[in-house]
Each structure stands twice: as C-alpha cells, then as structure tokens.
PDB file of N, CA and C in Angstrom:
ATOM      1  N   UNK A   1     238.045 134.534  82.415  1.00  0.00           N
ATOM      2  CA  UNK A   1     239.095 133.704  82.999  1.00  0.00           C
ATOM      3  C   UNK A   1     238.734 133.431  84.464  1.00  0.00           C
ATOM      4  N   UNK A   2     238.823 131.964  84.801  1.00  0.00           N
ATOM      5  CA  UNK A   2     238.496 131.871  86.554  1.00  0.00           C
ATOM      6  C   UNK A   2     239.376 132.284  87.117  1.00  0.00           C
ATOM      7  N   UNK A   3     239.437 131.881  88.434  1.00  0.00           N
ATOM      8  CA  UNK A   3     240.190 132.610  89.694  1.00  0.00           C
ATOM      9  C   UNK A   3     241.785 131.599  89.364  1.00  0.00           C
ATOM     10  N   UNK A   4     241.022 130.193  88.925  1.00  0.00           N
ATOM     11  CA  UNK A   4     242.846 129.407  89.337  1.00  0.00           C
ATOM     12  C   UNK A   4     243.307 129.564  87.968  1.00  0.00           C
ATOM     13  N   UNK A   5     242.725 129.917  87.005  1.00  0.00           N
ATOM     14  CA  UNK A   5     243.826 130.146  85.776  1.00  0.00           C
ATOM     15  C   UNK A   5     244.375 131.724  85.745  1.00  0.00           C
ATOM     16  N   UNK A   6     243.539 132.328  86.611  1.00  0.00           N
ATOM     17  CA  UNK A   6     244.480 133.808  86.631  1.00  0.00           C
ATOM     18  C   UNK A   6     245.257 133.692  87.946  1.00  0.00           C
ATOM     19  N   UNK A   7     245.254 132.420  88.671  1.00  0.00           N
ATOM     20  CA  UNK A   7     246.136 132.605  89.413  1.00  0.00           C
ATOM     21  C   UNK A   7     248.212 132.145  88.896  1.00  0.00           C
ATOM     22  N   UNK A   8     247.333 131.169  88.025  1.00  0.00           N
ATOM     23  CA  UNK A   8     248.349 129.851  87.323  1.00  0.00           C
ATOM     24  C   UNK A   8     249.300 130.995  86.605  1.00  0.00           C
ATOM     25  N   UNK A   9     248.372 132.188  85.382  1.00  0.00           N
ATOM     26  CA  UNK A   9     248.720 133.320  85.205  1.00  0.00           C
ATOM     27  C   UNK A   9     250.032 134.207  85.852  1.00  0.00           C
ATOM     28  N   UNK A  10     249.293 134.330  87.283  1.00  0.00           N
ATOM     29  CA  UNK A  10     249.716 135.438  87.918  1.00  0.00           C
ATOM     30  C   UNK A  10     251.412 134.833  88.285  1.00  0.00           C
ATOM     31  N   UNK A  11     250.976 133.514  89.064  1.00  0.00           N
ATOM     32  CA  UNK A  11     252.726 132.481  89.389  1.00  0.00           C
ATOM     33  C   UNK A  11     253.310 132.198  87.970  1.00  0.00           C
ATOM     34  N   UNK A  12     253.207 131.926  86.912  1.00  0.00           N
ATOM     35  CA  UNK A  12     253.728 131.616  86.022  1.00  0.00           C
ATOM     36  C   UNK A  12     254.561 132.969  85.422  1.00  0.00           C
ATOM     37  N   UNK A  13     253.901 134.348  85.624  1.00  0.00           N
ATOM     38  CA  UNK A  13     254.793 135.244  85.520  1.00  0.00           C
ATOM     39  C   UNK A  13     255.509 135.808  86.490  1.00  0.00           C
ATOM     40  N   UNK A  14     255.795 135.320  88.020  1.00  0.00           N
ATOM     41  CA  UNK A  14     256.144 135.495  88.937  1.00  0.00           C
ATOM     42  C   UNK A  14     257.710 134.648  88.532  1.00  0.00           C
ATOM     43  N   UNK A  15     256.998 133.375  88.149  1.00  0.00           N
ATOM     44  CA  UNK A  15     258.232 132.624  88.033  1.00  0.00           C
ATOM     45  C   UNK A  15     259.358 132.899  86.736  1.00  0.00           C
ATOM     46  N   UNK A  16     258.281 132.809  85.783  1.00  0.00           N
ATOM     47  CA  UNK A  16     259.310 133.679  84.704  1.00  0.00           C
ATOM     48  C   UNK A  16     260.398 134.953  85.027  1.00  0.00           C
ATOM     49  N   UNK A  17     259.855 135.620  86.135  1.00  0.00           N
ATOM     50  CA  UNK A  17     260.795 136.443  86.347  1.00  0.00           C
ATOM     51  C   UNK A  17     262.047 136.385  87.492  1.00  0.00           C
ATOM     52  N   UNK A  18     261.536 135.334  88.376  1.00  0.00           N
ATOM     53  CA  UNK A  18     262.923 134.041  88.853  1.00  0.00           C
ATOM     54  C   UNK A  18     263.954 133.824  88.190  1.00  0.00           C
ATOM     55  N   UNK A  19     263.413 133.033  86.920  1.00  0.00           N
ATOM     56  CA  UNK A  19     264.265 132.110  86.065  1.00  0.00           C
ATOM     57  C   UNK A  19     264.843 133.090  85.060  1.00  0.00           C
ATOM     58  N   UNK A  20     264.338 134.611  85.282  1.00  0.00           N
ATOM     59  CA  UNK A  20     265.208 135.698  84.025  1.00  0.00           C
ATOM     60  C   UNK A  20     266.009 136.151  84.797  1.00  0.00           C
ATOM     61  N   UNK A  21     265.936 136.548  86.587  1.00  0.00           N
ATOM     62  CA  UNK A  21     267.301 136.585  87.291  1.00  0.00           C
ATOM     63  C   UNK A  21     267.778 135.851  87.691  1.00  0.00           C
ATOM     64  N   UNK A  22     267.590 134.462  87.882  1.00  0.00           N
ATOM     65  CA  UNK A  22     268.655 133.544  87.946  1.00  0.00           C
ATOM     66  C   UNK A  22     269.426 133.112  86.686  1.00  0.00           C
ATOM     67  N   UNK A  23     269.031 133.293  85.410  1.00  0.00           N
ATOM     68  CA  UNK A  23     270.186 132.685  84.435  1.00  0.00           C
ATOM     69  C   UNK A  23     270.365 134.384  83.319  1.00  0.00           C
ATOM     70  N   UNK A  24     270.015 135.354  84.099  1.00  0.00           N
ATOM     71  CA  UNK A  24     270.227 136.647  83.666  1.00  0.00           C
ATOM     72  C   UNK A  24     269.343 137.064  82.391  1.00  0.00           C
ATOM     73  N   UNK A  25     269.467 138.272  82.598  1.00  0.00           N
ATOM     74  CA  UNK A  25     268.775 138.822  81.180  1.00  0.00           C
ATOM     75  C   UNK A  25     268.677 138.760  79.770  1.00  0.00           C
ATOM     76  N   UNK A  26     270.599 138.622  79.872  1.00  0.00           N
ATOM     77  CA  UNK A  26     270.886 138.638  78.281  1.00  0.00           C
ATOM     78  C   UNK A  26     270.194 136.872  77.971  1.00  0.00           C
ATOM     79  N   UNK A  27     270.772 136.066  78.487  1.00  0.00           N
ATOM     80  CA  UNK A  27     270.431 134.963  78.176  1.00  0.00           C
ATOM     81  C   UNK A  27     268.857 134.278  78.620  1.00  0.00           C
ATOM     82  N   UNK A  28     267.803 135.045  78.985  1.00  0.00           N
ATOM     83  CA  UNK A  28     266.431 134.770  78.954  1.00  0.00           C
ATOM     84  C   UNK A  28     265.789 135.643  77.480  1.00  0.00           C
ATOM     85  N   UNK A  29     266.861 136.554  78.063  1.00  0.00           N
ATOM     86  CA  UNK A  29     265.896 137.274  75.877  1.00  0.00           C
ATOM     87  C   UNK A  29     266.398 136.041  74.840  1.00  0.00           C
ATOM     88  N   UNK A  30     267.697 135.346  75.482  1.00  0.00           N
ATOM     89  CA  UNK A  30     267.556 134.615  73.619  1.00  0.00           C
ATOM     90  C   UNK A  30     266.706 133.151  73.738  1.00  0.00           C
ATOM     91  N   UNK A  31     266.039 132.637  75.208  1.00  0.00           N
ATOM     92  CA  UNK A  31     265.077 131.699  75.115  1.00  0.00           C
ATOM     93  C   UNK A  31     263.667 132.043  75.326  1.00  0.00           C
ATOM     94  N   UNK A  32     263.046 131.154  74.515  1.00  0.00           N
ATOM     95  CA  UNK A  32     261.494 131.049  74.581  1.00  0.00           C
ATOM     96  C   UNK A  32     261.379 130.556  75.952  1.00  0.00           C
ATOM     97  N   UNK A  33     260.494 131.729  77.152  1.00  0.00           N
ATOM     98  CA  UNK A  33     260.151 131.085  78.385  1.00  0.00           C
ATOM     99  C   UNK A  33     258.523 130.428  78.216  1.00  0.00           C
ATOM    100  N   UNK A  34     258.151 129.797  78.464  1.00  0.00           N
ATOM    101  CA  UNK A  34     256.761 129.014  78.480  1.00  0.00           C
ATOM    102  C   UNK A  34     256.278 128.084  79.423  1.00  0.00           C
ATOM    103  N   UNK A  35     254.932 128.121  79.689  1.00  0.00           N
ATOM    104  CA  UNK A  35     254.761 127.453  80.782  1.00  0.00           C
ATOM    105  C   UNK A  35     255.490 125.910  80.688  1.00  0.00           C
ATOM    106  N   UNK A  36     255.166 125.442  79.252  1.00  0.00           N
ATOM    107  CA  UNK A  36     256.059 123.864  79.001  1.00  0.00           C
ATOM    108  C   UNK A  36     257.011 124.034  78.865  1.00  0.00           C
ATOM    109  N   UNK A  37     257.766 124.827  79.151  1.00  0.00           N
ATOM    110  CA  UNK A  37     259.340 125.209  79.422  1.00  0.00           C
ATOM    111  C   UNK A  37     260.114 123.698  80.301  1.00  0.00           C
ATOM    112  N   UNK A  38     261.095 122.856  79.843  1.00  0.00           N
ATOM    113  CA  UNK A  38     261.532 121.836  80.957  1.00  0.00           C
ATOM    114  C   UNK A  38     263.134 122.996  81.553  1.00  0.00           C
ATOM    115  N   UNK A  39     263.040 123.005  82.897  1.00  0.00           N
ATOM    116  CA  UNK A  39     264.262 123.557  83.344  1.00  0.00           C
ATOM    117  C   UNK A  39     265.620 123.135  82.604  1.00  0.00           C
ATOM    118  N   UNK A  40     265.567 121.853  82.759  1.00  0.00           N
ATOM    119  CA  UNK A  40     267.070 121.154  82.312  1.00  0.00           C
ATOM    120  C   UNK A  40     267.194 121.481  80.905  1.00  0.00           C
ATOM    121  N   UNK A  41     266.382 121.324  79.792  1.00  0.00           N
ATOM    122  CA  UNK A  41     266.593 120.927  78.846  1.00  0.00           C
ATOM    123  C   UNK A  41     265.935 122.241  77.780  1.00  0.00           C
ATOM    124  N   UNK A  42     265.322 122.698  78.097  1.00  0.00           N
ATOM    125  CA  UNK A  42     265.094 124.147  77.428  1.00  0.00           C
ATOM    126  C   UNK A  42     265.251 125.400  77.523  1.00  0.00           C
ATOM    127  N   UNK A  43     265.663 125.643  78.879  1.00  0.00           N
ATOM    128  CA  UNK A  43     266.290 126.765  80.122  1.00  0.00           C
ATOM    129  C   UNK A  43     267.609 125.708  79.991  1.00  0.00           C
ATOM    130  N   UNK A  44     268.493 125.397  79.571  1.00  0.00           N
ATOM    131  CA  UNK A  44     269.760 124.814  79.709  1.00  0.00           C
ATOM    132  C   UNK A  44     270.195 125.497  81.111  1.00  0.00           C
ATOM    133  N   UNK A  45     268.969 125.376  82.422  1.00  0.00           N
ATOM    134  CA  UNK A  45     269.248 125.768  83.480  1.00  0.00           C
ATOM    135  C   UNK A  45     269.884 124.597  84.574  1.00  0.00           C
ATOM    136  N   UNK A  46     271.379 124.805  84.997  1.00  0.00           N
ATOM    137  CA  UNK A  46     272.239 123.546  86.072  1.00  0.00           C
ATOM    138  C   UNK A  46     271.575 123.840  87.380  1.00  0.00           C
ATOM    139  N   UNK A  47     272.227 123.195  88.155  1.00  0.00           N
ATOM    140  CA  UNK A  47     271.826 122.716  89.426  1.00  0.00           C
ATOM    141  C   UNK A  47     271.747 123.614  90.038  1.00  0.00           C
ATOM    142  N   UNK A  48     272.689 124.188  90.156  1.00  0.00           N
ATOM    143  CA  UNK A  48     272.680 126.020  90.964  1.00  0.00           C
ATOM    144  C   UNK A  48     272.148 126.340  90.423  1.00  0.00           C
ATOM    145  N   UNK A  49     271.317 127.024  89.386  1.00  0.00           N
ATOM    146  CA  UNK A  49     271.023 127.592  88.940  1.00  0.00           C
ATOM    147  C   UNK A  49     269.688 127.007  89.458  1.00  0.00           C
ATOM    148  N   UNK A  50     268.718 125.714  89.285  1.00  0.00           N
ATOM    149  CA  UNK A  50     268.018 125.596  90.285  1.00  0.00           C
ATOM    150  C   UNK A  50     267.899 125.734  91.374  1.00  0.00           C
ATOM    151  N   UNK A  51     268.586 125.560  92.102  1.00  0.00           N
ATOM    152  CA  UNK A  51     268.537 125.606  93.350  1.00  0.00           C
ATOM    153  C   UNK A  51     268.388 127.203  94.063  1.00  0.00           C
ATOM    154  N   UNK A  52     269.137 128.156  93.414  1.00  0.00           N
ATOM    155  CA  UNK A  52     268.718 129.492  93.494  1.00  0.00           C
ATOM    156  C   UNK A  52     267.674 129.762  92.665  1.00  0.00           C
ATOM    157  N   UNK A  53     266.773 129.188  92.031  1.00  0.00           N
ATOM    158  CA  UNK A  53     266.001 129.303  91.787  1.00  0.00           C
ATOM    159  C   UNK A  53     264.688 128.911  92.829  1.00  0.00           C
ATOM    160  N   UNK A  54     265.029 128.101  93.106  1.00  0.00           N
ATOM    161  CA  UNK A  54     263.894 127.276  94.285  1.00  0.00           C
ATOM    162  C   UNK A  54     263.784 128.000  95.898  1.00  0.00           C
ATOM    163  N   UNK A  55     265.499 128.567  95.786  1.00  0.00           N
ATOM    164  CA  UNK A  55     265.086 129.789  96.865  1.00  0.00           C
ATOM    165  C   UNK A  55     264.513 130.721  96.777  1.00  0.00           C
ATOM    166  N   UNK A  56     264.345 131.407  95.582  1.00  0.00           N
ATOM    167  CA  UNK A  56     263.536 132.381  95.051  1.00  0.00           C
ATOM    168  C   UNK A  56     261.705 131.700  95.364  1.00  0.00           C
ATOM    169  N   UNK A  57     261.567 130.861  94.900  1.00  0.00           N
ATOM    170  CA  UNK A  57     260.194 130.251  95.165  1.00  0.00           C
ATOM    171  C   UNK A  57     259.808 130.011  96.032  1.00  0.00           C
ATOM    172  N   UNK A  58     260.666 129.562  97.361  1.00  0.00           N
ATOM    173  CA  UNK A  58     260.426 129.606  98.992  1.00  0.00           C
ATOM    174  C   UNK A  58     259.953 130.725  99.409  1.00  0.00           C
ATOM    175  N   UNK A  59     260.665 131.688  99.228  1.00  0.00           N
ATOM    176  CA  UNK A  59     261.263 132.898  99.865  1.00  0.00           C
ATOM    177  C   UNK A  59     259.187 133.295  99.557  1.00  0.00           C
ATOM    178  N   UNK A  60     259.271 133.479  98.323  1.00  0.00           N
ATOM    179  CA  UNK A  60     258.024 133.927  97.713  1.00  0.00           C
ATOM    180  C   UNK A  60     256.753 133.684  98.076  1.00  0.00           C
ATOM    181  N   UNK A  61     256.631 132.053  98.317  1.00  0.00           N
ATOM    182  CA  UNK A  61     255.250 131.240  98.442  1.00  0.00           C
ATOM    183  C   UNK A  61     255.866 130.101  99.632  1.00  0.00           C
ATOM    184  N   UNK A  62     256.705 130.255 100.490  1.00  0.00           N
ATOM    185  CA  UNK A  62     257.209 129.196 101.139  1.00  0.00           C
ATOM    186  C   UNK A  62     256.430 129.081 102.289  1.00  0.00           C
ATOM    187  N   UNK A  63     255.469 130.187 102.522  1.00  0.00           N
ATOM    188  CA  UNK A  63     254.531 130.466 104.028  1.00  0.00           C
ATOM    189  C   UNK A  63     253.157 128.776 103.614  1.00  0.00           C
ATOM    190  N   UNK A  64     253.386 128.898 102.099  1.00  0.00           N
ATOM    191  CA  UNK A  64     251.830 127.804 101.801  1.00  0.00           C
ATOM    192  C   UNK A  64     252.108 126.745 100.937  1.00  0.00           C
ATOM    193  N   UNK A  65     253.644 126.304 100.991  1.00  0.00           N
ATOM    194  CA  UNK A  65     254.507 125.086  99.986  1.00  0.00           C
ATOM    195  C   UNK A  65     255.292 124.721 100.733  1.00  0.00           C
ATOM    196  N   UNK A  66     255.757 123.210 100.631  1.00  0.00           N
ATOM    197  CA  UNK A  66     256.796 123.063 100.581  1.00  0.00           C
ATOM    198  C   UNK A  66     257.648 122.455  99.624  1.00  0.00           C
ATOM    199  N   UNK A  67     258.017 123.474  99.154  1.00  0.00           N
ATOM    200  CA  UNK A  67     258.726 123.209  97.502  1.00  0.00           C
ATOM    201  C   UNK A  67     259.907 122.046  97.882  1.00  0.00           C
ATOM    202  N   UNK A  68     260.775 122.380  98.617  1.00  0.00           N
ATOM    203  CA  UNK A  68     261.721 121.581  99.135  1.00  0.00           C
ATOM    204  C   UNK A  68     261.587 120.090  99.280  1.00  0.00           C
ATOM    205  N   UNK A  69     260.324 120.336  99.867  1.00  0.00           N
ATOM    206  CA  UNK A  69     259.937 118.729  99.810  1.00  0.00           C
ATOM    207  C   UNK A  69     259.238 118.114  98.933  1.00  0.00           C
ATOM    208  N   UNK A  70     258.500 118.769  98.413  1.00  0.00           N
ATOM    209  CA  UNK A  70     257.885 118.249  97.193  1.00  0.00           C
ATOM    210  C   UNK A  70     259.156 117.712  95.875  1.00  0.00           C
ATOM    211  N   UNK A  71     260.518 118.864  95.983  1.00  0.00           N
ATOM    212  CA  UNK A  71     261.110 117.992  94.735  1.00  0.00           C
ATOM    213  C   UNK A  71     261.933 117.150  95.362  1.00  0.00           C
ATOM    214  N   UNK A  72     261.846 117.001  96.489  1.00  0.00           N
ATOM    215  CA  UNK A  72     262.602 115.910  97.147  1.00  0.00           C
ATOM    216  C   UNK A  72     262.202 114.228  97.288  1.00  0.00           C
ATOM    217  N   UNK A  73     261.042 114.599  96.743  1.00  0.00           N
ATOM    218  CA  UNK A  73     259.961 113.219  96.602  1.00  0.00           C
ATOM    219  C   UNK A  73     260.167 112.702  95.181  1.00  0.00           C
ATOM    220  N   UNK A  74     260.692 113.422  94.502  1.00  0.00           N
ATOM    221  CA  UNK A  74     260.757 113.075  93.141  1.00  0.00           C
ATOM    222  C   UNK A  74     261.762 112.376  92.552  1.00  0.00           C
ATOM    223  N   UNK A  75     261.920 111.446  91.478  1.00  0.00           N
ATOM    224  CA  UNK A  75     262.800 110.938  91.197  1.00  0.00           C
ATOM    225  C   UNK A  75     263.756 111.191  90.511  1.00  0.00           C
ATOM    226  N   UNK A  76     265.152 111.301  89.682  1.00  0.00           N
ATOM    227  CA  UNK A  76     265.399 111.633  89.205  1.00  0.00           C
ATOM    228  C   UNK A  76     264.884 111.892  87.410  1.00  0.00           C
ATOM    229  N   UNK A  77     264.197 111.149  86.561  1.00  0.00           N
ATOM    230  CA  UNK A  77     263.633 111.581  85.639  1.00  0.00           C
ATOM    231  C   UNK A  77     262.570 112.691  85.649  1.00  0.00           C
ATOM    232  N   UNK A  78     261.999 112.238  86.778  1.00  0.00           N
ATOM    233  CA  UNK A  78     260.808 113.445  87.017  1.00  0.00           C
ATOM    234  C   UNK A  78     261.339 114.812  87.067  1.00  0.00           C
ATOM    235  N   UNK A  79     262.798 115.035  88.074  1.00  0.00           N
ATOM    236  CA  UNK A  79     263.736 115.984  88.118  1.00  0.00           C
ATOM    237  C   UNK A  79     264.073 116.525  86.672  1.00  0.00           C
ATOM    238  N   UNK A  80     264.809 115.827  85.955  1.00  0.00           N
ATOM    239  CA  UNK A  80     265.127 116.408  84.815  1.00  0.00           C
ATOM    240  C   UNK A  80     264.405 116.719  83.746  1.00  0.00           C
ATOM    241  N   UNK A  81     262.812 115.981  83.827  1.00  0.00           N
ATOM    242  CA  UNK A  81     261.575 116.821  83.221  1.00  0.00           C
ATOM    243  C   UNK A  81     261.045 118.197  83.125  1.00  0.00           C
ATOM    244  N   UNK A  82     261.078 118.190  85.036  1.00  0.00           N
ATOM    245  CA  UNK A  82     260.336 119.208  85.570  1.00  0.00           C
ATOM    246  C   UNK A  82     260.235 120.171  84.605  1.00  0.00           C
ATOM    247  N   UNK A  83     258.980 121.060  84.523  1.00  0.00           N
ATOM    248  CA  UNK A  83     258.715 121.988  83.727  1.00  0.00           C
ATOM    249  C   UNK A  83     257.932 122.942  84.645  1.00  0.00           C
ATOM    250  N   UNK A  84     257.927 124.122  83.675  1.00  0.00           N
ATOM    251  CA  UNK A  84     257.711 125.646  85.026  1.00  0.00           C
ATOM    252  C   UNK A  84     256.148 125.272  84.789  1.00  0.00           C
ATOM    253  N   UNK A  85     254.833 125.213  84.505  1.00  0.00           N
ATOM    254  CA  UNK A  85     254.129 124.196  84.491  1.00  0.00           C
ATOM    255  C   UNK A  85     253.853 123.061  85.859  1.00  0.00           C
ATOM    256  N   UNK A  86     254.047 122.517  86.109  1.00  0.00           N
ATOM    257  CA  UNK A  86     254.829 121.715  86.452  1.00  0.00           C
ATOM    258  C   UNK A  86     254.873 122.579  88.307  1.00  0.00           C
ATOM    259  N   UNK A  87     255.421 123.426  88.308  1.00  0.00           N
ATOM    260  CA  UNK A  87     255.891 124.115  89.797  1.00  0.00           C
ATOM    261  C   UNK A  87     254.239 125.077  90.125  1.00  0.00           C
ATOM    262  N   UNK A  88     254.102 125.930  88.805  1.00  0.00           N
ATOM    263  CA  UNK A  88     252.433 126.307  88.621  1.00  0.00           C
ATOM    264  C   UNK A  88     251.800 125.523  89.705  1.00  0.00           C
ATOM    265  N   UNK A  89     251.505 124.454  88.953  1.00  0.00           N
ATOM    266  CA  UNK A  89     250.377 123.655  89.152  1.00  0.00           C
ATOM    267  C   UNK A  89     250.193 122.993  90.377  1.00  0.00           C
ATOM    268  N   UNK A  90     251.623 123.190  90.742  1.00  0.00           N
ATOM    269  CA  UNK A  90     252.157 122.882  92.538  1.00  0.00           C
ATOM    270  C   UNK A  90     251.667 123.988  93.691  1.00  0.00           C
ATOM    271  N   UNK A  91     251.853 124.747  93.570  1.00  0.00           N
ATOM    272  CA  UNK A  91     252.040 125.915  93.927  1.00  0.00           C
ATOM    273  C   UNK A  91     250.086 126.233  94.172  1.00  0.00           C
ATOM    274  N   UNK A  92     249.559 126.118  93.136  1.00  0.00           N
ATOM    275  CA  UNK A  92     248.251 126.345  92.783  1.00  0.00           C
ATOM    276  C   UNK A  92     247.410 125.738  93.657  1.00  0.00           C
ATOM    277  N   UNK A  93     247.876 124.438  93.188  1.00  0.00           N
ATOM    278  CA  UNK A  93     247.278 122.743  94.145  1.00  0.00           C
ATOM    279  C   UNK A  93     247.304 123.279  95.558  1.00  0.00           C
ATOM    280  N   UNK A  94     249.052 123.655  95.751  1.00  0.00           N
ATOM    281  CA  UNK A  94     249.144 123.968  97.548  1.00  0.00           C
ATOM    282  C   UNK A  94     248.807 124.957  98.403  1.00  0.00           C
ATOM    283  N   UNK A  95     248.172 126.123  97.568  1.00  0.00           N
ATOM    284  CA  UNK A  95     247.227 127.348  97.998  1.00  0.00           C
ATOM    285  C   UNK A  95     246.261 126.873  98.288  1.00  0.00           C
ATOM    286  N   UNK A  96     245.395 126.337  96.979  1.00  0.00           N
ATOM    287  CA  UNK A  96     244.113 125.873  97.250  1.00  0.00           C
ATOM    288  C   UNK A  96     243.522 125.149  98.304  1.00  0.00           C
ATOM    289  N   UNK A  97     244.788 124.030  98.519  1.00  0.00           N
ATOM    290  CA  UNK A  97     244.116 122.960  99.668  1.00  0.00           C
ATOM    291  C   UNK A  97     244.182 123.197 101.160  1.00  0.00           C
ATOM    292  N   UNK A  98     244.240 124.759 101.456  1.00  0.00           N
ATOM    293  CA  UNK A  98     244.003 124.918 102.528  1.00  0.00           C
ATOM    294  C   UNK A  98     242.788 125.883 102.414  1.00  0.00           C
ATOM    295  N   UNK A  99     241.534 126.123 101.560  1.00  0.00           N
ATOM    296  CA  UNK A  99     240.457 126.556 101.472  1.00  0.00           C
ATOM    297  C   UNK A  99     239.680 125.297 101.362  1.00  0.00           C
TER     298      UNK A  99
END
C-alpha cells in the first residue's frame, strides 16, 4: 500500500469516527459507514449534524485545510452529494500540496 492510500486509510477512519460521535453509536451500528457513504442521504446526517461534524474536522486537520472554505465554494447539489470520500480526498489533496 503507498503512502497516500494509507493515508486516505488512516483519515477515512479518523472520520468514521466523527460521524459515529456526531450521530451516536447506537445509530452508526445500524448504518453501513463507507468511504461512498453520501452524508445527506445514507448517514440520514442534517445540518447540525454536519456542521458539528466539520468542527470535528477543523479542530483535527484545520492547521493544513480549509474545510470551511472549501464547502463554501460548493453548490448546493454538490452539498447534498458530498460523500466521506469526497472530504478524504480533500484533506489528502490539501496535505500534499504543501510538499
């Protein structure tokens, strides 16, 4: 495995464990989490529930992202797509491009 898929790895279970304390335990055991996971629509995760989620992702990686602004660029379909995937691959992109 290279360095950016064990990194994609490493955030993708970082984030999984975001999105199991923001919409709680009982209700992450009864969904399939996956990287093609869409927030809105497979995580039946609301707005708060993003949004404390996205503080969780600042807080975490906010020294080498700016998550904030990145989904602020986005449109609303892109919004209600978004997939954890999706934040990965963000996250990944925005480490990297300062090497």
């Amino acid at each position: 495995m290279d360095s950016i898929e064990k990194q994609k790895e490493t955030i993708f279970e970082s984030l999984k464990k975001f999105i199991t304390e923001v919409i709680g335990e009982d209700v992450a055991e009864e969904l399939t989490i996956e990287p093609e996971s869409v927030f809105t629509r497979d995580l039946e995760m609301d707005s708060i529930e993003i949004v404390s989620f996205a503080e969780k992702v600042k807080a975490t990686y906010g020294d080498n992202i700016d998550f904030n602004g990145w989904l602020s660029g986005m449109d609303m379909d892109q919004l209600i797509n978004l997939s954890i995937n999706d934040v990965v691959n963000y996250i990944v992109d925005a480490n990297n491009s300062d090497k």
